[in-house]
Protein backbone atom coordinates (compact mmCIF):
# COMPACT_ATOMS: atom_id res chain seq x y z
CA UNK A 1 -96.66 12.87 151.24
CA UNK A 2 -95.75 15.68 149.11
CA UNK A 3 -93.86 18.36 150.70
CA UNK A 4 -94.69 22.46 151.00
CA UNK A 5 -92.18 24.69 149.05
CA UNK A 6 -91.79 27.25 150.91
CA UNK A 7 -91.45 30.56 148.87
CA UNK A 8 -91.39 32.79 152.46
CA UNK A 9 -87.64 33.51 152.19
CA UNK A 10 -86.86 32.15 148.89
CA UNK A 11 -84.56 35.08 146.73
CA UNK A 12 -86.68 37.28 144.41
CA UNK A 13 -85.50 36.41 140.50
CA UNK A 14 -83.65 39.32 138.45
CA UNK A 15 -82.32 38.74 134.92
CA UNK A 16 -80.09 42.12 135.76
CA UNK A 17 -79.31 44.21 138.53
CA UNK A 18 -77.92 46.90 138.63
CA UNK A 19 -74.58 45.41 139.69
CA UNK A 20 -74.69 42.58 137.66
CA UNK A 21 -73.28 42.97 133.82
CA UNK A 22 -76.18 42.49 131.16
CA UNK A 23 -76.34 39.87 129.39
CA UNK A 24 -76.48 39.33 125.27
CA UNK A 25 -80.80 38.93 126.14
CA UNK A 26 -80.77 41.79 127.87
CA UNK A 27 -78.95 44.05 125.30
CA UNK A 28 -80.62 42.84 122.60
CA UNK A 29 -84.13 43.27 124.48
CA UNK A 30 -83.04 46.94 125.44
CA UNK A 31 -81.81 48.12 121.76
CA UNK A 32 -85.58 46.14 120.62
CA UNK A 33 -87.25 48.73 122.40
CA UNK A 34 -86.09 51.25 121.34
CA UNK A 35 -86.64 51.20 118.08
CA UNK A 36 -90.33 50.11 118.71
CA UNK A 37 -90.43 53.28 120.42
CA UNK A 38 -88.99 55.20 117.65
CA UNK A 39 -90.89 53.45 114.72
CA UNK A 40 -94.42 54.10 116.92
CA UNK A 41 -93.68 57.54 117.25
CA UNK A 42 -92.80 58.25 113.53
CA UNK A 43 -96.34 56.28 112.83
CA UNK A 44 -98.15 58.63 114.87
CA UNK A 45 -96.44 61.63 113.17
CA UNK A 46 -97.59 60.20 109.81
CA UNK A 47 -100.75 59.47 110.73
CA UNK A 48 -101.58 62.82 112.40
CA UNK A 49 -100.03 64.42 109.34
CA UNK A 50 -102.62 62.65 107.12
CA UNK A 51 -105.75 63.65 109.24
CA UNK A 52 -104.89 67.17 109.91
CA UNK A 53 -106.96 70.39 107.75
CA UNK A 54 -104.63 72.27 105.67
CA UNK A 55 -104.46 76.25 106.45
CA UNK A 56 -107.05 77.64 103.89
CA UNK A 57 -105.57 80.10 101.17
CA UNK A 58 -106.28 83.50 100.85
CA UNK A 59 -105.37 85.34 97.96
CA UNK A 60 -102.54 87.18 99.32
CA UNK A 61 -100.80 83.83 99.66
CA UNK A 62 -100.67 83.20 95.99
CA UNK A 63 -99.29 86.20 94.69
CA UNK A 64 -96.17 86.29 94.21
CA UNK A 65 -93.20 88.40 96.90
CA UNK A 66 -93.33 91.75 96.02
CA UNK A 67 -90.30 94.01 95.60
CA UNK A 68 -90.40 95.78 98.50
CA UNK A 69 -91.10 92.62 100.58
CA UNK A 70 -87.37 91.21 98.23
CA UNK A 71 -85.91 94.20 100.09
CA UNK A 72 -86.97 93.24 103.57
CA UNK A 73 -85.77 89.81 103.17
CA UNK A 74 -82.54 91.24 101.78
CA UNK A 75 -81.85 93.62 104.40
CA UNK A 76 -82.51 91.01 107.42
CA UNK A 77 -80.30 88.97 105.99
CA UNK A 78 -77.58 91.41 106.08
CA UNK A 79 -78.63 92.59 109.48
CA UNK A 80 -78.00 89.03 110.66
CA UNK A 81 -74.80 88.70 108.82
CA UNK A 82 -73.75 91.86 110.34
CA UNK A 83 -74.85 90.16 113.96
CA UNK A 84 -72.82 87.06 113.25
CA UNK A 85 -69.53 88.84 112.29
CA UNK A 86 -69.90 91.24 115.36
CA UNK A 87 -70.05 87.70 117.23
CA UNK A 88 -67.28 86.49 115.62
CA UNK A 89 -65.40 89.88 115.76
CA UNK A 90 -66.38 89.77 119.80
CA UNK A 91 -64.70 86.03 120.01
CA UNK A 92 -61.69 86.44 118.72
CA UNK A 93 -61.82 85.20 115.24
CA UNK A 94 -58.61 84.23 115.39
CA UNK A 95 -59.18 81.19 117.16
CA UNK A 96 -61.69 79.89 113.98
CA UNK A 97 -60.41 81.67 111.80
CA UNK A 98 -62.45 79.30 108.97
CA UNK A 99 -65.87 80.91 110.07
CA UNK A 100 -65.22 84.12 108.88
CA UNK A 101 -64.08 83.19 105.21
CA UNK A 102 -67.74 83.02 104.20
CA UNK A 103 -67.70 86.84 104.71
CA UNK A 104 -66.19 88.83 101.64
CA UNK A 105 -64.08 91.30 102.92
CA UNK A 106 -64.51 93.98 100.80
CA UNK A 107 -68.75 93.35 100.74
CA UNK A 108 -68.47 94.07 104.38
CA UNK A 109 -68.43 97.38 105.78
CA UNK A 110 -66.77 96.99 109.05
CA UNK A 111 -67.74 100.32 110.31
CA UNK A 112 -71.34 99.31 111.29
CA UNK A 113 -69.70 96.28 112.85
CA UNK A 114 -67.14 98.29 114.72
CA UNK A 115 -69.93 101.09 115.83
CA UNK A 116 -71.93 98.63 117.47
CA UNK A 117 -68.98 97.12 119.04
CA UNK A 118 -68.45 100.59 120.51
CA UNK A 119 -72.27 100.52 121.80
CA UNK A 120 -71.38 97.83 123.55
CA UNK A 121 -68.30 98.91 125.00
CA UNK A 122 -66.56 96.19 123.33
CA UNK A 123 -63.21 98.17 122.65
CA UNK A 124 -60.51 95.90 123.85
CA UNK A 125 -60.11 93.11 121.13
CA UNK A 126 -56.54 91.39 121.23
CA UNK A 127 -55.38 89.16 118.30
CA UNK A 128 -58.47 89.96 116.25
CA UNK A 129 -58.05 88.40 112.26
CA UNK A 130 -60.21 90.07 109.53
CA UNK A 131 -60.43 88.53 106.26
CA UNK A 132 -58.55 89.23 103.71
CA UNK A 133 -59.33 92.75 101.94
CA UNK A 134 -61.47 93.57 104.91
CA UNK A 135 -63.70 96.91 104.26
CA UNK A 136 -63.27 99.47 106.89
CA UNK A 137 -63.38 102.71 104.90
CA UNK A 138 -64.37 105.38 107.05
CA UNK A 139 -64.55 103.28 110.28
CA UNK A 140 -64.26 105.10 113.63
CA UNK A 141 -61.40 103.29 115.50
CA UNK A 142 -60.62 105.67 117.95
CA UNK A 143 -59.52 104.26 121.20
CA UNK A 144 -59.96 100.55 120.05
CA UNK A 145 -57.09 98.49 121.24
CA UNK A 146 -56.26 96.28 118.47
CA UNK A 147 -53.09 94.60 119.68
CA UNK A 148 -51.90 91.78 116.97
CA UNK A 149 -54.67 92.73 114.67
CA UNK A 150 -54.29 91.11 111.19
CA UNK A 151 -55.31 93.21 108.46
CA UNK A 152 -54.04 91.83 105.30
CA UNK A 153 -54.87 94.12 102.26
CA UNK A 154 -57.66 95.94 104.49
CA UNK A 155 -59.23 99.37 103.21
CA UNK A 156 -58.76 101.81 106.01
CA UNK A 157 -58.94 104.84 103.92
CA UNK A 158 -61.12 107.66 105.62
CA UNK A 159 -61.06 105.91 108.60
CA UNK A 160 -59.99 107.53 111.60
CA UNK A 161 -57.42 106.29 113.98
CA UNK A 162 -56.57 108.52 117.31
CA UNK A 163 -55.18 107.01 120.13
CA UNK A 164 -55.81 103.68 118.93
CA UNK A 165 -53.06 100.79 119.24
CA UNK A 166 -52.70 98.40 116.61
CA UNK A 167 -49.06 97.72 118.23
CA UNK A 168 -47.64 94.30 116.57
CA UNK A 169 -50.57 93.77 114.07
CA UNK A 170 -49.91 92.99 110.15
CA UNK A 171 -51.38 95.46 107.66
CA UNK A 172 -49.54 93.71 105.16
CA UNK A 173 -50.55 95.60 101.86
CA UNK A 174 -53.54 97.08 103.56
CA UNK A 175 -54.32 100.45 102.45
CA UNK A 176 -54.04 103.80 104.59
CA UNK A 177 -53.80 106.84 102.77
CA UNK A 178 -54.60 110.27 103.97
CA UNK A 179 -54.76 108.64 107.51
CA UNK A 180 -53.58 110.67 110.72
CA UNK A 181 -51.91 108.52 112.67
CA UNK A 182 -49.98 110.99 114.69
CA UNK A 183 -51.37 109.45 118.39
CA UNK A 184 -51.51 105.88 117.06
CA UNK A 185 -49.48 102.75 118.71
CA UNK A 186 -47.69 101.16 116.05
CA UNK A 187 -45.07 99.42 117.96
CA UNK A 188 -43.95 96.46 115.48
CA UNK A 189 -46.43 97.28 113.55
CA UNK A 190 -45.94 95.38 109.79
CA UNK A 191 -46.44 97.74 106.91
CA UNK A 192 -44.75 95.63 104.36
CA UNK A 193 -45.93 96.77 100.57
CA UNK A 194 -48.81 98.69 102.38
CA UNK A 195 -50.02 102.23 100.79
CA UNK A 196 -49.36 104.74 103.09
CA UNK A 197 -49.24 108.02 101.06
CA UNK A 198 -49.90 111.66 102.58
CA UNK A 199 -50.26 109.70 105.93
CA UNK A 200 -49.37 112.29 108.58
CA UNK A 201 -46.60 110.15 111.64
CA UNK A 202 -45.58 113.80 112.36
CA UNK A 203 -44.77 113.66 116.18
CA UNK A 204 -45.38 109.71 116.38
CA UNK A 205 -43.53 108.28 119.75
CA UNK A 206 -44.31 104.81 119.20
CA UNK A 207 -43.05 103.99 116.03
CA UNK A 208 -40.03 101.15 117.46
CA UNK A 209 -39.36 98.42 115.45
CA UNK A 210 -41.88 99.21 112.48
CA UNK A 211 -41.60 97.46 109.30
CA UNK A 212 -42.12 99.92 105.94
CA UNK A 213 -40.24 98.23 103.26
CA UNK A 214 -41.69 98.15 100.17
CA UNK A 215 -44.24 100.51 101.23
CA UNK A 216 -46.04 103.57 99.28
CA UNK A 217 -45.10 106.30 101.87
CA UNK A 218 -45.03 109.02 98.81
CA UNK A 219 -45.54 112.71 100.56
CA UNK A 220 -45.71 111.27 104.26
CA UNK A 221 -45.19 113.32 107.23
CA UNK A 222 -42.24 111.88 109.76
CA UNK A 223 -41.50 115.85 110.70
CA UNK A 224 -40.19 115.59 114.86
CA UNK A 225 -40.51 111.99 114.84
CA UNK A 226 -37.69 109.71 116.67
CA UNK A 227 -37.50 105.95 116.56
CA UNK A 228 -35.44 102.88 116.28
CA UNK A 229 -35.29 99.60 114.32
CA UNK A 230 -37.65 101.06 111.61
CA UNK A 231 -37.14 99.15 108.02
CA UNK A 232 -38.08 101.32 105.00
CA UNK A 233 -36.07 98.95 102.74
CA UNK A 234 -37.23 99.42 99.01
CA UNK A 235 -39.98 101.92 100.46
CA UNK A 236 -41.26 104.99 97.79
CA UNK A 237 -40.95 107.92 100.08
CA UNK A 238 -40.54 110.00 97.42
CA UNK A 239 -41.48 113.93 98.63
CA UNK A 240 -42.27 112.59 102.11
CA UNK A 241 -40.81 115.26 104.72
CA UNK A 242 -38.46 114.19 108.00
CA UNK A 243 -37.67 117.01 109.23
CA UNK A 244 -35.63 117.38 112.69
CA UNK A 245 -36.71 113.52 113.09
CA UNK A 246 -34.21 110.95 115.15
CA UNK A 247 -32.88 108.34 112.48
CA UNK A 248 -32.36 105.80 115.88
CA UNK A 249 -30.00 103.14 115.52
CA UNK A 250 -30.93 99.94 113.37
CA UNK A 251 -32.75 102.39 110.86
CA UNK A 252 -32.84 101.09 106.89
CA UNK A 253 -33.05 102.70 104.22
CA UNK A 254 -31.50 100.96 101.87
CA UNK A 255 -32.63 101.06 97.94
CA UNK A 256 -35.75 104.00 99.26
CA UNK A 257 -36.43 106.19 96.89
CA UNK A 258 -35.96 109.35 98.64
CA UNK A 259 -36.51 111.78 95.48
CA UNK A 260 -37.65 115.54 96.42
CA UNK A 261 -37.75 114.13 100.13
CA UNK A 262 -36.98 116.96 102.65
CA UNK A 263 -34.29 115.84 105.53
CA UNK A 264 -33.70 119.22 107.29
CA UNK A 265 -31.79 119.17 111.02
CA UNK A 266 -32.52 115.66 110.57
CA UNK A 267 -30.61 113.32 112.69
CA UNK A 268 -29.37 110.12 110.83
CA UNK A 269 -26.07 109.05 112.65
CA UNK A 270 -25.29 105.67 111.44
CA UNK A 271 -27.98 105.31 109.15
CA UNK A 272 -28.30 102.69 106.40
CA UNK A 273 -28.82 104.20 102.61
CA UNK A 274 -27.15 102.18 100.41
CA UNK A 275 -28.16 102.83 96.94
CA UNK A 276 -30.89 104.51 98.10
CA UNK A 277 -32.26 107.35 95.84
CA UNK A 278 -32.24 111.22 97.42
CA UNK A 279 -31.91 112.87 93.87
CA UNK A 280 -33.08 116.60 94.87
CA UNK A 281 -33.45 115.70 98.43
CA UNK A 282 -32.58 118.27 101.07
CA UNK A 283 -30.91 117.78 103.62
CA UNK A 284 -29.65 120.61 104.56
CA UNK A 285 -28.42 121.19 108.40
CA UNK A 286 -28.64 117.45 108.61
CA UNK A 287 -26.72 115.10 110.65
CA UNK A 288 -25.54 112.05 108.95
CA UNK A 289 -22.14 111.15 111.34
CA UNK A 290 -20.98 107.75 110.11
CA UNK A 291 -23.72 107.25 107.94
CA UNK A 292 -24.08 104.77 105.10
CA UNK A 293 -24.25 106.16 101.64
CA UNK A 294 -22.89 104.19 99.55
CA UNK A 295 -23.70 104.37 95.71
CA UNK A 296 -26.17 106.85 97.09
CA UNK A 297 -28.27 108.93 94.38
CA UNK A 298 -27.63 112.52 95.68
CA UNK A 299 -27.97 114.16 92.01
CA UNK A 300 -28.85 117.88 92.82
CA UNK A 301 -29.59 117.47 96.06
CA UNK A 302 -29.08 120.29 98.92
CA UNK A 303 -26.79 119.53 101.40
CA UNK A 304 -25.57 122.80 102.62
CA UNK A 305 -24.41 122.76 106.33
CA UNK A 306 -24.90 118.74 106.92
CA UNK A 307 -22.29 116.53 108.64
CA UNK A 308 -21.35 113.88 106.96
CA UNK A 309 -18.17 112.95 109.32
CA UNK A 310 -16.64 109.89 108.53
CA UNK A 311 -19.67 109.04 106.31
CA UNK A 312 -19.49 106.13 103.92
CA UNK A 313 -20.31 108.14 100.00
CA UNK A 314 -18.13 105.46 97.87
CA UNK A 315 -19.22 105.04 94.18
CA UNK A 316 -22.29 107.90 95.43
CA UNK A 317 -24.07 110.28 92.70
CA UNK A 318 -23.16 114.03 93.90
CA UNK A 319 -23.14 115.96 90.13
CA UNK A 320 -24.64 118.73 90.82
CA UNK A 321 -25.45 118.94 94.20
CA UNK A 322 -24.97 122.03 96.96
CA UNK A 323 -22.40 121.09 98.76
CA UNK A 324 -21.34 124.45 100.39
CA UNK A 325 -20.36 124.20 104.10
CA UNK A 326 -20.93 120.54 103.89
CA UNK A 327 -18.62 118.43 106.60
CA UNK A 328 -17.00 115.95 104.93
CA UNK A 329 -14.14 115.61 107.29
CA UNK A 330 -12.85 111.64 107.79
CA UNK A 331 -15.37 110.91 105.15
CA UNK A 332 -14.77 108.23 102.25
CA UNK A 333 -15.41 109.72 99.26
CA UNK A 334 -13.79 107.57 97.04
CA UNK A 335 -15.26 107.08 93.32
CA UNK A 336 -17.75 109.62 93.69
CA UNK A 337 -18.82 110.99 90.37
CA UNK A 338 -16.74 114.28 91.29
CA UNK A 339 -13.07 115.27 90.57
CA UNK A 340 -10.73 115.98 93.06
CA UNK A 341 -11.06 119.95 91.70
CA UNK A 342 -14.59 119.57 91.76
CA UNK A 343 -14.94 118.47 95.06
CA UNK A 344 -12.09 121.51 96.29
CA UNK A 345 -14.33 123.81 94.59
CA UNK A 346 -17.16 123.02 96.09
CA UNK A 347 -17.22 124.73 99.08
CA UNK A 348 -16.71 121.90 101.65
CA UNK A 349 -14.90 120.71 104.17
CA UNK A 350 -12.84 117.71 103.18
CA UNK A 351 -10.31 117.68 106.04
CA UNK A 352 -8.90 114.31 106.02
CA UNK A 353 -11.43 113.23 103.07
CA UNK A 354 -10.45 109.98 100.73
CA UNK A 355 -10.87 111.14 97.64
CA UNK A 356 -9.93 109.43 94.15
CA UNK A 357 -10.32 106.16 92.85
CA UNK A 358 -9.38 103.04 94.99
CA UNK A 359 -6.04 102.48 93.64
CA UNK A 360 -4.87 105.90 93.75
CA UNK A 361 -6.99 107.85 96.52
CA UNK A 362 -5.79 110.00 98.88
CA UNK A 363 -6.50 112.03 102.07
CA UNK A 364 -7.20 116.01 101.49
């Protein structure tokens, strides 16, 4: 007698669950699938392609673009290059700084970007990189805050400035002239071998800790200005005006050409201007307590009335200069290019003064 099976309670059969690992069948099944899938679907793409009715020609379609549609094309392009650099300008370029090298910076004119940035109220951009050369001639930057902004060898010429901080951002040769930057924040600010000539500081409060050396600062205006830990080092300020400005402490001016430069009332008390160039400078009235001037270029220059107390002028360049009321008292004088007669006959006032050469000098 055969017997029943009975199938009542007997455990449904699964080659996988989803608790159970899959097997090798399983993968391979799975992975099958779908590329049947994908090689059906490019079929049916092909074969649709195959049956459909081409769009009929009209007449229009086979002439060639015209100029003025060239144009259009052009100018949408640049429209949507201009849209992508605000993006990029909006995100902080400095964090890919890569996307923005396909951008020429002097083929972009920044001021569009920076106008619609404005329209947007996007004013506040912190550690914002520009490519090199960047084009902002005759941007308006007023009020943009433009903390750690790197310029390098950016055009800013006609571009206006006010009340705008570029505090601790390079503009590393980047050019400026004829800028008024008398409300600007340049705290740390890096001017090295930038162009700064006829730029107008007059008044400037936040110039701390600036770097200038090897700048073009030829005719600038530093009239009433006070600061501290500025480097002009190798600058051209040749003709530039400082007129009752604050030399701080930490100031350098050491090899500046200084030539024509006026200095009147100025306060440089412990001032750095070693072999620094002031032929024809005046400084007249100025006060320049302690100062460092050795091998100083003061050919001709006016310095009628300044104090030059204990003052450092070994081996400096005074043929010629006006030297009348001029405080030379504790001063070293030593090696200048004047005689001992000379120097008497002057008009100033060498109390205590070392005067001679070093192996025979002596105190007036």
């Amino acid at each position: 007698m055969k017997k029943t099976v009975n199938t009542t309670n007997s455990p449904a059969i699964h080659h996988h669950t989803p608790t159970s690992k899959p097997n090798k069948l399983s993968r391979f099944l799975k992975a099958l699938r779908k590329v049947s899938n994908n090689i059906y679907i490019r079929f049916v793409d092909l074969f649709c392609g195959c049956f459909s009715k081409p769009k009929p020609k009209t007449e229009n379609t086979k002439s060639k673009t015209t100029q003025g549609d060239s144009q259009a094309n052009c100018l949408s392009t640049a429209a949507k290059s201009t849209e992508e650099i605000m993006e990029l300008v909006e995100n902080h370029t400095y964090k890919h700084p890569a996307d923005l090298q396909k951008y020429h910076g002097a083929t972009i004119e920044y001021r569009h970007v920076f106008s619609q940035l404005r329209e947007k109220e996007k004013t506040v951009l912190t550690a914002l990189r520009l490519p090199e050369k960047a084009n902002l001639t005759n941007a308006n930057l007023d009020g943009f805050k433009l903390i750690w902004l790197n310029a390098q060898g950016a055009d800013f010429r006609g571009s206006t400035l006010k009340n705008t901080d570029i505090g601790c951002a390079g503009m590393f040769q980047a050019k400026l002239d004829d800028i008024d930057l008398r409300t600007t924040n340049l705290l740390s600010t890096n001017f090295r071998e930038a162009s700064l000539q006829n730029v107008n500081f007059s008044g400037n409060k936040w110039l701390d800790n600036v770097n200038f050396s090897e700048a073009n600062l030829q005719k600038a205006n530093f009239n009433e200005t006070k600061w501290v830990l500025v480097n002009f080092t190798q600058a051209n300020l040749e003709g530039a005006t400082f007129n009752n400005a604050i030399f701080g402490s930490g100031t350098q001016l050491s090899l500046a050409i200084l030539d024509q430069a006026e200095l009147q009332n100025a306060t440089c008390m412990g001032t750095s201007f070693y072999y620094a160039s002031l032929r024809g400078a005046n400084l007249e009235g100025a006060n320049c307590n302690s100062a460092n001037f050795k091998r100083v270029k003061l050919t001709g220059a006016i310095l009628t009335n300044a104090n030059f107390t204990g003052a450092d002028l070994t081996n400096a360049k005074l043929k010629g200069a006006n030297l009348k009321g001029t405080d030379f008292t504790n001063a070293d004088l030593r090696n200048v290019d004047m005689t001992e007669d000379e120097l008497l006959a002057s008009g100033a006032i060498l109390n205590g003064a070392k005067v001679g050469n070093d192996s025979t000098w002596k105190k007036l």
